[in-house]
N, C-alpha and C. Protein backbone atom coordinates (compact mmCIF):
# COMPACT_ATOMS: atom_id res chain seq x y z
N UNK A 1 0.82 -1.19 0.00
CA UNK A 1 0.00 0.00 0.00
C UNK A 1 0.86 1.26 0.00
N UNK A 2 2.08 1.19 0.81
CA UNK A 2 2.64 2.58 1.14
C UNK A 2 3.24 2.53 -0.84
N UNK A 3 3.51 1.85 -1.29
CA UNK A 3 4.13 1.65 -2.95
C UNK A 3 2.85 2.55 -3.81
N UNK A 4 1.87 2.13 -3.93
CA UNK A 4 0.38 2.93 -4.15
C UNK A 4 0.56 4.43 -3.48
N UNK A 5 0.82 4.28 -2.24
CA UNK A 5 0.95 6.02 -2.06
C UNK A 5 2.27 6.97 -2.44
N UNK A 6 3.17 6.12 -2.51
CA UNK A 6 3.65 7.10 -3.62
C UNK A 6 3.60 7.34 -4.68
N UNK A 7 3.37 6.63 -5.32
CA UNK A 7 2.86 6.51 -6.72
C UNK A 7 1.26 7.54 -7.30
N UNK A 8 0.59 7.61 -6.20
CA UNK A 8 -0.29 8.38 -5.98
C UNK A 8 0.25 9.89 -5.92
N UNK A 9 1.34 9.88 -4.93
CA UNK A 9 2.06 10.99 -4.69
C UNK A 9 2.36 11.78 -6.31
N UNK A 10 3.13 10.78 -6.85
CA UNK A 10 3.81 11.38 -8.01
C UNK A 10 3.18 11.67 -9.10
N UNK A 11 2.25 10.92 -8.91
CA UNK A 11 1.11 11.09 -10.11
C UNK A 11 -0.02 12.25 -10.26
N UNK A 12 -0.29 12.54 -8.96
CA UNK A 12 -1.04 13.23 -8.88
C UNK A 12 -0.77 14.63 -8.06
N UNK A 13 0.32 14.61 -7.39
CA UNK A 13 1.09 15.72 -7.06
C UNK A 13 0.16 15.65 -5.31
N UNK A 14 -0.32 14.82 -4.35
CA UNK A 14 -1.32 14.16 -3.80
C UNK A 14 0.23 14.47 -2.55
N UNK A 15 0.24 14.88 -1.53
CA UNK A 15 0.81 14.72 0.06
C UNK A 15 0.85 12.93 0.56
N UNK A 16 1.75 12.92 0.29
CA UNK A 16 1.84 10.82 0.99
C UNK A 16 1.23 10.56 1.92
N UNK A 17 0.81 11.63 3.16
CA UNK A 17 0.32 11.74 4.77
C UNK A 17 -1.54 11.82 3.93
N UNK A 18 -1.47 12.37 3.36
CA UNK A 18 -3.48 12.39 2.89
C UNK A 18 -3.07 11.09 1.95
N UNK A 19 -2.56 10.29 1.68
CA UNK A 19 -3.20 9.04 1.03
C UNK A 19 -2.78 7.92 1.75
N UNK A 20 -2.10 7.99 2.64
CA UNK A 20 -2.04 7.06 3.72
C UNK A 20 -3.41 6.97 4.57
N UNK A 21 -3.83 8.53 4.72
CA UNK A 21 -5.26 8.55 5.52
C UNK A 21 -6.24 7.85 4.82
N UNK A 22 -6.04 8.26 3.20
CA UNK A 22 -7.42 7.62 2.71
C UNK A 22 -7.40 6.19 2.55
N UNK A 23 -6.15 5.50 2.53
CA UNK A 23 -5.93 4.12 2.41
C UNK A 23 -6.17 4.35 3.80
N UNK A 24 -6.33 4.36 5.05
CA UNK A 24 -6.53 3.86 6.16
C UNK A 24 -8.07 3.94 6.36
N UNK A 25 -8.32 5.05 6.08
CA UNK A 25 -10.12 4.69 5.85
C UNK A 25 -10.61 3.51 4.91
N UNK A 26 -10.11 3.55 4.70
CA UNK A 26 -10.59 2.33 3.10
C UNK A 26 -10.57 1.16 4.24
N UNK A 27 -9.53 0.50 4.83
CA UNK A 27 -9.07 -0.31 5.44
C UNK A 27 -9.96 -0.71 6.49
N UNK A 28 -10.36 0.70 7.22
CA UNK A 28 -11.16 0.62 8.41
C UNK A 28 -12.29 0.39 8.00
N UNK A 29 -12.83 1.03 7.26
CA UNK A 29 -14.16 0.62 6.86
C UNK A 29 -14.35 -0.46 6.07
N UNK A 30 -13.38 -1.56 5.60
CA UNK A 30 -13.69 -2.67 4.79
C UNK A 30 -13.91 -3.88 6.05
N UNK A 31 -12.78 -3.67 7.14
CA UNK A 31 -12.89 -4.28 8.03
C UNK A 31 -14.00 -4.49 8.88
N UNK A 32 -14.96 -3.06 8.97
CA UNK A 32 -15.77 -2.75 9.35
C UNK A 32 -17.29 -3.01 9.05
N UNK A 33 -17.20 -3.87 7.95
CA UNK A 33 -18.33 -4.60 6.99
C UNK A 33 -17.93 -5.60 7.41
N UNK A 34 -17.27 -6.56 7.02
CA UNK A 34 -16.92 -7.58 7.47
C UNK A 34 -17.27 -8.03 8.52
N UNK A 35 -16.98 -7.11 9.93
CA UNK A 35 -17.45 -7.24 11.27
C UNK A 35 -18.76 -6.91 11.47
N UNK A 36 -19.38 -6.56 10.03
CA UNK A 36 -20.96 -6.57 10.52
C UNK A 36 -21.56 -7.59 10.01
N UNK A 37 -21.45 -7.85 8.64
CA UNK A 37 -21.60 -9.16 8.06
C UNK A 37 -21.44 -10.46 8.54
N UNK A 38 -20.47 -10.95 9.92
CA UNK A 38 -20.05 -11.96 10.58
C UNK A 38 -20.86 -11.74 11.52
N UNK A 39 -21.36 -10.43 12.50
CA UNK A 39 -22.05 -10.64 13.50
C UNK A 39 -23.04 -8.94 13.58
N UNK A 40 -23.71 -9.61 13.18
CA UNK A 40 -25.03 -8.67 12.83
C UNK A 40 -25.41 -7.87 14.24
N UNK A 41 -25.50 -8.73 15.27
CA UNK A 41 -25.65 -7.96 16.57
C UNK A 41 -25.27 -7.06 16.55
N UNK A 42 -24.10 -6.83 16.16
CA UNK A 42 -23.52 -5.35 16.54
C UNK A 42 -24.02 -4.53 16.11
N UNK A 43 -24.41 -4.49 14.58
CA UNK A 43 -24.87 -3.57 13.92
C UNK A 43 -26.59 -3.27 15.34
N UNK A 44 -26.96 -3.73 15.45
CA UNK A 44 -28.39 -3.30 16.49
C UNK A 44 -27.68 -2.61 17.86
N UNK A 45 -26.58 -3.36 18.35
CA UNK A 45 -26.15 -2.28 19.40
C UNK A 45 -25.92 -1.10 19.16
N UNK A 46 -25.37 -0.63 17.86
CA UNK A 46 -24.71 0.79 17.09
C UNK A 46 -25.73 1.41 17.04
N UNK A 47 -26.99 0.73 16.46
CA UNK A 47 -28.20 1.71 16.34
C UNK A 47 -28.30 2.45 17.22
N UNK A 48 -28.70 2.42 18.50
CA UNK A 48 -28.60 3.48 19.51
C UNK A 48 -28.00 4.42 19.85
N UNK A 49 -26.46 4.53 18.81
CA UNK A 49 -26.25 5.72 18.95
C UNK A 49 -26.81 6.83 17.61
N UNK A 50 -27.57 6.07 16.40
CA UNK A 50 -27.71 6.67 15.70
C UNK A 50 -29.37 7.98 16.05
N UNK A 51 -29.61 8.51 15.31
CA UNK A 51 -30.73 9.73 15.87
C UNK A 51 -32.50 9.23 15.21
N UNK A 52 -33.51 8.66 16.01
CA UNK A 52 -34.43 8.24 15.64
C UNK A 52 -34.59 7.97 14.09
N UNK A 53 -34.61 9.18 13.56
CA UNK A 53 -35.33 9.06 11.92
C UNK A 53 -34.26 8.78 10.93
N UNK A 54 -33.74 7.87 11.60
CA UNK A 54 -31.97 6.90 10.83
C UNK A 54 -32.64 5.54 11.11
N UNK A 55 -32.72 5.17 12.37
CA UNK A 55 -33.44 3.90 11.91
C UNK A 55 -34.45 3.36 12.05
N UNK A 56 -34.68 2.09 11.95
CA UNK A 56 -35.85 1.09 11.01
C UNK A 56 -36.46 1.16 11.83
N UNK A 57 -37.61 1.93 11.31
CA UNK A 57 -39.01 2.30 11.91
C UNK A 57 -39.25 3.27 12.38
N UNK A 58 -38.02 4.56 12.30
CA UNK A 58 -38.08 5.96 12.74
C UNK A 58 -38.77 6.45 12.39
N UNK A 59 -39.62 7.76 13.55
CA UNK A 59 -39.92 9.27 13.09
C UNK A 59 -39.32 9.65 11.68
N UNK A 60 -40.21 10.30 10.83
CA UNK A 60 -39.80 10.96 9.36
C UNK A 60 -39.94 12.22 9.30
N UNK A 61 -39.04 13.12 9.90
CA UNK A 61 -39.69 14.67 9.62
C UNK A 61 -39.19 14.97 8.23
């Protein structure tokens, strides 16, 4: 990956430190499916922090 961010770097004239971030988001959030897809529970514990009219079966203003 760090080979991709420079290459990113050079190509696009892109800071190595902002495409390390965006490859780390990528990362986190792929992982982050995964861990919902294997155990769904979680995803229902998370709900609670989200704001009524987000989820299933919310208020619609």
């Amino acid at each position: 990956m760090i080979l991709g961010a420079d290459m990113m770097q050079r190509a696009v004239a892109v800071p190595a430190a902002i495409v390390l971030v965006i490859q780390g988001f990528v990362i986190l959030f792929v992982v982050a499916a995964d861990l919902i897809l294997r155990k769904p529970e979680l995803l229902e514990k998370f709900k609670g922090f989200l704001p009524k009219k987000y989820r299933k079966g919310g208020e619609t203003d």
